[in-house]
C-alpha atoms as a PDB file:
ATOM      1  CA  UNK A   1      96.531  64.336  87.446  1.00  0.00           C
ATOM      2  CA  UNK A   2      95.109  63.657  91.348  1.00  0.00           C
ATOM      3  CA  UNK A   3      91.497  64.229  92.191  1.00  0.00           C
ATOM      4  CA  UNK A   4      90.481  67.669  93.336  1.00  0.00           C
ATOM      5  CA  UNK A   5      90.298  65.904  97.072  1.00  0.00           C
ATOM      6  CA  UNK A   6      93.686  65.102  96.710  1.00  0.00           C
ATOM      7  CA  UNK A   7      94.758  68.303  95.791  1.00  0.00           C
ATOM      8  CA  UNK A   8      93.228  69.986  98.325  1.00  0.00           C
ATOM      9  CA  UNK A   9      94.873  67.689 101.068  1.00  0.00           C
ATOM     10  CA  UNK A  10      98.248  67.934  99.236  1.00  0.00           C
ATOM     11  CA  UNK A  11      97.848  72.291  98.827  1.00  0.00           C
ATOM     12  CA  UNK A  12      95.288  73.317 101.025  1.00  0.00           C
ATOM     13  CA  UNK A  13      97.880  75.557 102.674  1.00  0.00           C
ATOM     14  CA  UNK A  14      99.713  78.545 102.629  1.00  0.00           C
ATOM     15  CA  UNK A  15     102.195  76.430 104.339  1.00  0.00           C
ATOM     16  CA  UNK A  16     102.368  73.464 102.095  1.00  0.00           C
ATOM     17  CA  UNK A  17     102.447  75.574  99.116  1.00  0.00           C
ATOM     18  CA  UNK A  18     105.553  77.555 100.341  1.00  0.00           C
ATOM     19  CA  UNK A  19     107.512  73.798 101.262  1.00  0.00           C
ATOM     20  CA  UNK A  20     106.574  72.982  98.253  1.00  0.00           C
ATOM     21  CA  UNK A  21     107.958  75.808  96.242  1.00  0.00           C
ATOM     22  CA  UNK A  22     111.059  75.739  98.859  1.00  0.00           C
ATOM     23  CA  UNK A  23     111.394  71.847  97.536  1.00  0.00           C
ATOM     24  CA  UNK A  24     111.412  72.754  93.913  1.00  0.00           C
ATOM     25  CA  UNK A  25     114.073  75.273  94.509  1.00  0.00           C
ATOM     26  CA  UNK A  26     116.269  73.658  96.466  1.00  0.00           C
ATOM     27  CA  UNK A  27     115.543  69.690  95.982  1.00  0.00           C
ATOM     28  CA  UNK A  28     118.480  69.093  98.560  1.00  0.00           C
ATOM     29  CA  UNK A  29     117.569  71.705 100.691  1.00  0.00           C
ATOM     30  CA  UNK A  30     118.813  75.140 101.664  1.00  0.00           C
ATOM     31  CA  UNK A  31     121.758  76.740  99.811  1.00  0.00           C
ATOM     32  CA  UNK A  32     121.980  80.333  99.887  1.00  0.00           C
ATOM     33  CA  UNK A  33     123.076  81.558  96.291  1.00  0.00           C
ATOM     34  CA  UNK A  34     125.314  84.200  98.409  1.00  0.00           C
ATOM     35  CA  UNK A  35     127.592  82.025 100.496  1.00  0.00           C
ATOM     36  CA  UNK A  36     126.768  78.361  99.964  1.00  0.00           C
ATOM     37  CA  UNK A  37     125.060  77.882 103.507  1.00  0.00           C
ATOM     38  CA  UNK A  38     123.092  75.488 104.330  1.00  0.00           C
ATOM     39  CA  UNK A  39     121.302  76.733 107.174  1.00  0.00           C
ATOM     40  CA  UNK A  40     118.174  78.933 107.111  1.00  0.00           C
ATOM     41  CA  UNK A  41     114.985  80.441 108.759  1.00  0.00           C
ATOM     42  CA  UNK A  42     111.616  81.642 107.472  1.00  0.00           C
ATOM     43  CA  UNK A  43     110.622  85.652 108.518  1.00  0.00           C
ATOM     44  CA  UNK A  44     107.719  85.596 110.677  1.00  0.00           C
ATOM     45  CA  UNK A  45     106.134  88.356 108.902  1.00  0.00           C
ATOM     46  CA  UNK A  46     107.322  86.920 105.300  1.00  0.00           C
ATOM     47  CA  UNK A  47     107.025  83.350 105.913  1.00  0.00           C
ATOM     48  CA  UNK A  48     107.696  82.762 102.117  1.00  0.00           C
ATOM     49  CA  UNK A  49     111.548  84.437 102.531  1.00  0.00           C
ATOM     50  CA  UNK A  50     114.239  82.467 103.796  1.00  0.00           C
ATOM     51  CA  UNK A  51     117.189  84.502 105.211  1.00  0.00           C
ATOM     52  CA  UNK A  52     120.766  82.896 105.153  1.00  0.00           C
ATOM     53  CA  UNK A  53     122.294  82.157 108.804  1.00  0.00           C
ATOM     54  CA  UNK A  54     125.673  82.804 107.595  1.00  0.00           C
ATOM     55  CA  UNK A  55     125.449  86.204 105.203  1.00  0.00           C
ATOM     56  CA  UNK A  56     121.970  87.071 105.784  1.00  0.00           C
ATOM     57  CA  UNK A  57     121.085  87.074 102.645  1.00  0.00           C
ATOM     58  CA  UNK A  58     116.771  86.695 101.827  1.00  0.00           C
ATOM     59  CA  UNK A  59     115.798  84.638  98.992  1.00  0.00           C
ATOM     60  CA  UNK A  60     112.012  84.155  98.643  1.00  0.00           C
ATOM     61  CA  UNK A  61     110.910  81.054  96.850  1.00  0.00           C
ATOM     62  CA  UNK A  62     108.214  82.808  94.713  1.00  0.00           C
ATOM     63  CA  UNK A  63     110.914  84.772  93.028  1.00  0.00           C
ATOM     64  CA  UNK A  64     111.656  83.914  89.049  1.00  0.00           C
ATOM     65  CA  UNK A  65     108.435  82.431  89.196  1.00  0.00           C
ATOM     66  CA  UNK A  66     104.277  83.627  87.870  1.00  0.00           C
ATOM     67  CA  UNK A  67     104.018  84.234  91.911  1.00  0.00           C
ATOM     68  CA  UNK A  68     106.920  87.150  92.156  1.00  0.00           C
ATOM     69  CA  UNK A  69     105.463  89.275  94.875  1.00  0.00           C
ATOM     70  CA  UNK A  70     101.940  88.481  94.419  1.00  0.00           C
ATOM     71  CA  UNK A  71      99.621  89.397  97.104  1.00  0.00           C
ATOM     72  CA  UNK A  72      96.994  86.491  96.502  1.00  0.00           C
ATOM     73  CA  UNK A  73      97.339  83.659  98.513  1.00  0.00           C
ATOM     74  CA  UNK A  74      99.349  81.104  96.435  1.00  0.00           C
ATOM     75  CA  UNK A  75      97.151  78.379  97.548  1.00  0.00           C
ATOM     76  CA  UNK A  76      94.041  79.993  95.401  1.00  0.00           C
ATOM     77  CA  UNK A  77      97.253  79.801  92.876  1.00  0.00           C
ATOM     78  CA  UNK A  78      97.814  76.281  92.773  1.00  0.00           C
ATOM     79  CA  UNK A  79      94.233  76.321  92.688  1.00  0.00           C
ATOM     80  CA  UNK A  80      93.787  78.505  89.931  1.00  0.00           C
ATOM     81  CA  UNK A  81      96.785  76.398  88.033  1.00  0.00           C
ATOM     82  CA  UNK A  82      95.287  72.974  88.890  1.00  0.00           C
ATOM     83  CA  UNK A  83      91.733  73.851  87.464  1.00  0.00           C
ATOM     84  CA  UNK A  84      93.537  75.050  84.550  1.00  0.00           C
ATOM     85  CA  UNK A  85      95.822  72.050  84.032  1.00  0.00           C
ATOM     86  CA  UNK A  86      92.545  69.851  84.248  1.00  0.00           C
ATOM     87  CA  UNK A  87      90.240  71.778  81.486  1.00  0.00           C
ATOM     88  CA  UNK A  88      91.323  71.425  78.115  1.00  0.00           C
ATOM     89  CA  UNK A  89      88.972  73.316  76.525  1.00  0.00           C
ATOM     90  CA  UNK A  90      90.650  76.538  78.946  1.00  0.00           C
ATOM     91  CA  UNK A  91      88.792  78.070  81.654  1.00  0.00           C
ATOM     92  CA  UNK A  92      87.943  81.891  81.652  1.00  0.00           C
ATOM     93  CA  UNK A  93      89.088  85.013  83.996  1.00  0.00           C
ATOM     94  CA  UNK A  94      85.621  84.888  84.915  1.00  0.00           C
ATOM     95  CA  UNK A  95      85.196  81.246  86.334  1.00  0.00           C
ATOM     96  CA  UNK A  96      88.341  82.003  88.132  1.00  0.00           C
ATOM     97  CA  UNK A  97      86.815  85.031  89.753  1.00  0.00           C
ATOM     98  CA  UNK A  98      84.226  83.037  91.146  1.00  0.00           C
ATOM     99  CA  UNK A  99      85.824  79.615  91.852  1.00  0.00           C
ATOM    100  CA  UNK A 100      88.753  81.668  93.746  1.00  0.00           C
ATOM    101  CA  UNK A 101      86.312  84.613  95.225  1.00  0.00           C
ATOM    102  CA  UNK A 102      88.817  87.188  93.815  1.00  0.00           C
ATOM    103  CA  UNK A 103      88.388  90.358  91.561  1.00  0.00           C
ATOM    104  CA  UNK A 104      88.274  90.115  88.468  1.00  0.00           C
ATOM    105  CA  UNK A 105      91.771  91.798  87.164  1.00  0.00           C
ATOM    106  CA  UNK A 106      93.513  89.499  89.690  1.00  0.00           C
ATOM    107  CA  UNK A 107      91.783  86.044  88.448  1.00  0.00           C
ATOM    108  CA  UNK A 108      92.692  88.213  84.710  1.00  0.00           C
ATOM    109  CA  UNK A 109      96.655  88.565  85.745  1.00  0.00           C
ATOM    110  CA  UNK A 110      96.660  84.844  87.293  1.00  0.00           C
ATOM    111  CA  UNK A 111      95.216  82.984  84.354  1.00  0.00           C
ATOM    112  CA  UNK A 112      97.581  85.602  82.234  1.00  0.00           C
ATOM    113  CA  UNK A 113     100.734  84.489  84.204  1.00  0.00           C
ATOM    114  CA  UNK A 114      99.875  81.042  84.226  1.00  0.00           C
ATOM    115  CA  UNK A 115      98.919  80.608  80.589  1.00  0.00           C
ATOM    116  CA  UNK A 116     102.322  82.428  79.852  1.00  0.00           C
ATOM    117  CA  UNK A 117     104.315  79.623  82.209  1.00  0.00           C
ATOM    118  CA  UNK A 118     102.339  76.702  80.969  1.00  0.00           C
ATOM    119  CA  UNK A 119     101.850  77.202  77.349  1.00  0.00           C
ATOM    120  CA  UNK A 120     104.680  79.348  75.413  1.00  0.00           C
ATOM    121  CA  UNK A 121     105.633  78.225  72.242  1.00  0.00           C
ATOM    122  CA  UNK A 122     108.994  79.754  71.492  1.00  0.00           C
ATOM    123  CA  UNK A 123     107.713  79.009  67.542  1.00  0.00           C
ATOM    124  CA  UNK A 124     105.400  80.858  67.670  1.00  0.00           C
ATOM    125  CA  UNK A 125     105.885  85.238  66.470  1.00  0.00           C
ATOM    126  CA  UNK A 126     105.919  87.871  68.652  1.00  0.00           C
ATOM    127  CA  UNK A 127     103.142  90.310  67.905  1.00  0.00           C
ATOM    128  CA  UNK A 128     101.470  93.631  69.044  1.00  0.00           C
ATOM    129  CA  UNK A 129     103.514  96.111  71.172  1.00  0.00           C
ATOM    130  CA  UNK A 130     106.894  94.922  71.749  1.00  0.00           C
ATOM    131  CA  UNK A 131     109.736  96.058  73.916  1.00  0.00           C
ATOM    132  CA  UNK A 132     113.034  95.118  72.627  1.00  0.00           C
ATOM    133  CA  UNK A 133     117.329  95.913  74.027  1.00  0.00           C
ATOM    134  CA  UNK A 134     120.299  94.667  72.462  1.00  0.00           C
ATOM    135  CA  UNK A 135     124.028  93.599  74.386  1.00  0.00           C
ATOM    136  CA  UNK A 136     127.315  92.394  73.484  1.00  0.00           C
ATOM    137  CA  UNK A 137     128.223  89.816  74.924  1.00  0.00           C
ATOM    138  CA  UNK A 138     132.154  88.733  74.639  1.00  0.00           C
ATOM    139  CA  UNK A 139     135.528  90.277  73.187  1.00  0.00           C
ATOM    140  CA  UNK A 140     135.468  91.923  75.816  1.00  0.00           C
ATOM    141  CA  UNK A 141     139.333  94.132  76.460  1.00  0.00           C
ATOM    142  CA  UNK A 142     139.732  93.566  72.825  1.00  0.00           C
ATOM    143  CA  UNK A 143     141.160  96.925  71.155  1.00  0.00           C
ATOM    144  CA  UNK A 144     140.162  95.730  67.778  1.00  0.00           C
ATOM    145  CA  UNK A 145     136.724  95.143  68.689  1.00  0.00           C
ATOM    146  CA  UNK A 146     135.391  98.007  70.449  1.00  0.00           C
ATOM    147  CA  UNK A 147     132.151  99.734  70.943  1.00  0.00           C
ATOM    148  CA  UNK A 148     129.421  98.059  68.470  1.00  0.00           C
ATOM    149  CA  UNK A 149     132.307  96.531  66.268  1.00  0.00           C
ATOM    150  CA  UNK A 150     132.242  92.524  65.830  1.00  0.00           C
ATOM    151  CA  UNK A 151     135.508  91.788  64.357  1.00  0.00           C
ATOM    152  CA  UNK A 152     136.658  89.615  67.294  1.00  0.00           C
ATOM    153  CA  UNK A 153     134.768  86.520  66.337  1.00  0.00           C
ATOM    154  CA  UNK A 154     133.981  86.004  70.369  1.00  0.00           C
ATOM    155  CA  UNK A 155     132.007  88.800  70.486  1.00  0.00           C
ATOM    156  CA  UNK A 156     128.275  88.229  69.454  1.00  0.00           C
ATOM    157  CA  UNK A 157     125.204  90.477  69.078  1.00  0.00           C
ATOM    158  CA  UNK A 158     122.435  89.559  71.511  1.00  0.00           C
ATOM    159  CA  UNK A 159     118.836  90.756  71.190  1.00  0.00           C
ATOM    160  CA  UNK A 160     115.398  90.028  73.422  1.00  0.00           C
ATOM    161  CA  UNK A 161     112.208  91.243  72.958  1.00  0.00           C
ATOM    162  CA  UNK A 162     108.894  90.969  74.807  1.00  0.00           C
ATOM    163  CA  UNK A 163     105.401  91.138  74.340  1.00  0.00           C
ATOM    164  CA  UNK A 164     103.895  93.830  75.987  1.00  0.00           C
ATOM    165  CA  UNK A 165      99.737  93.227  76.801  1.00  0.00           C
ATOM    166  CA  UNK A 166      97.517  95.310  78.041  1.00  0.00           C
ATOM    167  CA  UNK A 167      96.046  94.992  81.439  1.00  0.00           C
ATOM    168  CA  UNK A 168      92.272  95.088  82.307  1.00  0.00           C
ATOM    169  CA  UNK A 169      90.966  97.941  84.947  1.00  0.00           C
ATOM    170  CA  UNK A 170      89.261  96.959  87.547  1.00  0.00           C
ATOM    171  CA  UNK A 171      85.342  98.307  88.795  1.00  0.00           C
ATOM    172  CA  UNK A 172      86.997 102.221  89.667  1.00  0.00           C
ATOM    173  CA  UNK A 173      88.799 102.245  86.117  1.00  0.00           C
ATOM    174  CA  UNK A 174      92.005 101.873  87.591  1.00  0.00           C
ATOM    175  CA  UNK A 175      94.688  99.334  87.325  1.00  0.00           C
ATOM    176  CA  UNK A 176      96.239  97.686  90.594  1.00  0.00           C
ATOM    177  CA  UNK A 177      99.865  98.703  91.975  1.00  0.00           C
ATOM    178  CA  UNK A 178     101.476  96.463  90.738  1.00  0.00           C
ATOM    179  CA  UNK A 179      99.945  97.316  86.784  1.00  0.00           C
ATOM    180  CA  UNK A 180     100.439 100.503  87.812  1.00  0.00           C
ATOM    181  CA  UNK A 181     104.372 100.226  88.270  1.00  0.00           C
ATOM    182  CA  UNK A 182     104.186  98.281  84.609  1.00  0.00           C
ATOM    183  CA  UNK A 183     102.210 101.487  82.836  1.00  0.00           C
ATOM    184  CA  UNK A 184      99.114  99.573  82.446  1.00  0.00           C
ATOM    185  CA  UNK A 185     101.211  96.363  80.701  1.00  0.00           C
ATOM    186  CA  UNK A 186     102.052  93.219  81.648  1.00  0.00           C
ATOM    187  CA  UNK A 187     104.669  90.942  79.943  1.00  0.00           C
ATOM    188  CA  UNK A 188     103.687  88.393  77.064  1.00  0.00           C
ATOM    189  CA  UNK A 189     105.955  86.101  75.460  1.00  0.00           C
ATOM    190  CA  UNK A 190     109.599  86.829  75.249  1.00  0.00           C
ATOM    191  CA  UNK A 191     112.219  85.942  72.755  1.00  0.00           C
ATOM    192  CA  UNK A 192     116.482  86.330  72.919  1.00  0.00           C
ATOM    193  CA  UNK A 193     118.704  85.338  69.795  1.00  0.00           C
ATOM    194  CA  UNK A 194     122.559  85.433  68.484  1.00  0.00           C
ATOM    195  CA  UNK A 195     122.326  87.960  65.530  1.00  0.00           C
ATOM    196  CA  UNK A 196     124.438  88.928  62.849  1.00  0.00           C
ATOM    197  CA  UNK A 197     126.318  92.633  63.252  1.00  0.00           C
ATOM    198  CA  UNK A 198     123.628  95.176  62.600  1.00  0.00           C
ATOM    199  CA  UNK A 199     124.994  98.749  61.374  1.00  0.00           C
ATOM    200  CA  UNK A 200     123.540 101.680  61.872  1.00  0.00           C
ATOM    201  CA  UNK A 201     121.628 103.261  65.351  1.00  0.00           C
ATOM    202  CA  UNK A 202     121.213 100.873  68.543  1.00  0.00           C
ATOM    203  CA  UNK A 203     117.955  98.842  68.433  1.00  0.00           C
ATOM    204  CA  UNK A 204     117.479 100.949  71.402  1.00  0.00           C
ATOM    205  CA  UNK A 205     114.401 100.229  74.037  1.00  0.00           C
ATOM    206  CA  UNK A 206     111.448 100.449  71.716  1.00  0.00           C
ATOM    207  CA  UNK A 207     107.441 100.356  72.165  1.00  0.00           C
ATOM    208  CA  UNK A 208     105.450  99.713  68.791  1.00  0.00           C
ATOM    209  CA  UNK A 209     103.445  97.684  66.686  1.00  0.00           C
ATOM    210  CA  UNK A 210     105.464  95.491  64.562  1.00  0.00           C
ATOM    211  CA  UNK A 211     104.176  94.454  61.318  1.00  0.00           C
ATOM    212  CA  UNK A 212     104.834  91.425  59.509  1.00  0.00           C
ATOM    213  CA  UNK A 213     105.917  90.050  63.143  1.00  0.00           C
ATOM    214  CA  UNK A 214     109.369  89.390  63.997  1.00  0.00           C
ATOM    215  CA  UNK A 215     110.390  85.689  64.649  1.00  0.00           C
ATOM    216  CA  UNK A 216     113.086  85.816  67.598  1.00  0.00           C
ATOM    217  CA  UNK A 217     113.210  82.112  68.405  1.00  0.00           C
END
């Protein structure tokens, strides 16, 4: 891994971070997901959207990643990550808050979100407060296989589940807006499996402890 020096003169930037993030997304540059264009330009007052010359379409390169819609600057995020990535022994929301000069629930969420990217081990059991759905997927215009039925063998029963941990309040005993929108949670570890037919009611959205923990690998 490069020298903090390095770092620094690689993502000392707002700027830098966002090419670089624009990079990962789109190694051979632009393509809007709408229309295929290949032509773009940044908003002036969101320089980390790009907006499609063609459709229009905006596609912001934080999005599917830890940064979706964060308000921090992401270069105290690549921060945050490298110091991280060079600590084995971990580092603590605390150091974070004062190597970063943020509060404390945002160095909290960041090393949160960035433990979650770097360091989920799908073996591992869900545990705590989950928040689990169920689908079908296939069979689909199959009059022998409708509603929950299975008996067209292309239609499988899909489940995913998530962790749901709580968030830490910050000096007023409030959580931020965006903790706010989440009831006080943010996302853990998340699982989604093929499983067999399962009679009965819908798994249904569902918030509880779940003891022995499930396994949804």
């Amino acid at each position: 891994m490069a020298g903090l020096r390095e770092f620094v003169v690689q993502f000392g930037t707002e700027e830098q971070c966002i090419e670089h993030l624009a990079g990962l997304r789109w190694p051979g540059g632009f393509a809007c997901a709408g229309c295929g264009g290949r032509q773009a330009w940044r908003l002036k007052t969101r320089p980390r959207v790009y907006e499609c010359a063609t459709c229009h379409r905006q596609e912001s390169v934080t999005a599917g990643t830890v940064f979706h819609r964060t308000r921090t600057d992401l270069t105290k995020w690549f921060l945050a990550a490298y110091l991280m990535g060079r600590d084995k022994r971990g580092v603590s929301a605390k150091f974070l808050q004062r190597e970063l000069g943020v509060a404390y629930q945002t160095a909290w969420t960041m090393a949160h979100k960035l433990r979650h990217g770097l360091s989920e081990d799908p073996s591992r059991p869900l545990h705590g407060f989950l928040e689990a759905d169920e689908t079908f997927i296939g069979g689909r215009g199959d009059p022998t296989s409708l509603g929950r039925s299975t008996a067209n063998p292309d239609k499988s029963l899909v489940v995913a589940a998530v962790e749901k941990v709580p968030a830490p309040k910050n000096r007023s005993g409030k959580h931020g807006h965006a903790v706010r929108r989440q009831h006080g949670f943010l996302a853990g570890d998340a699982r989604i499996a093929v499983l067999p037919p399962r009679p009965g009611p819908s798994w249904g959205p569902s918030s509880k402890p779940m003891s022995p923990p499930i396994r949804i690998c």
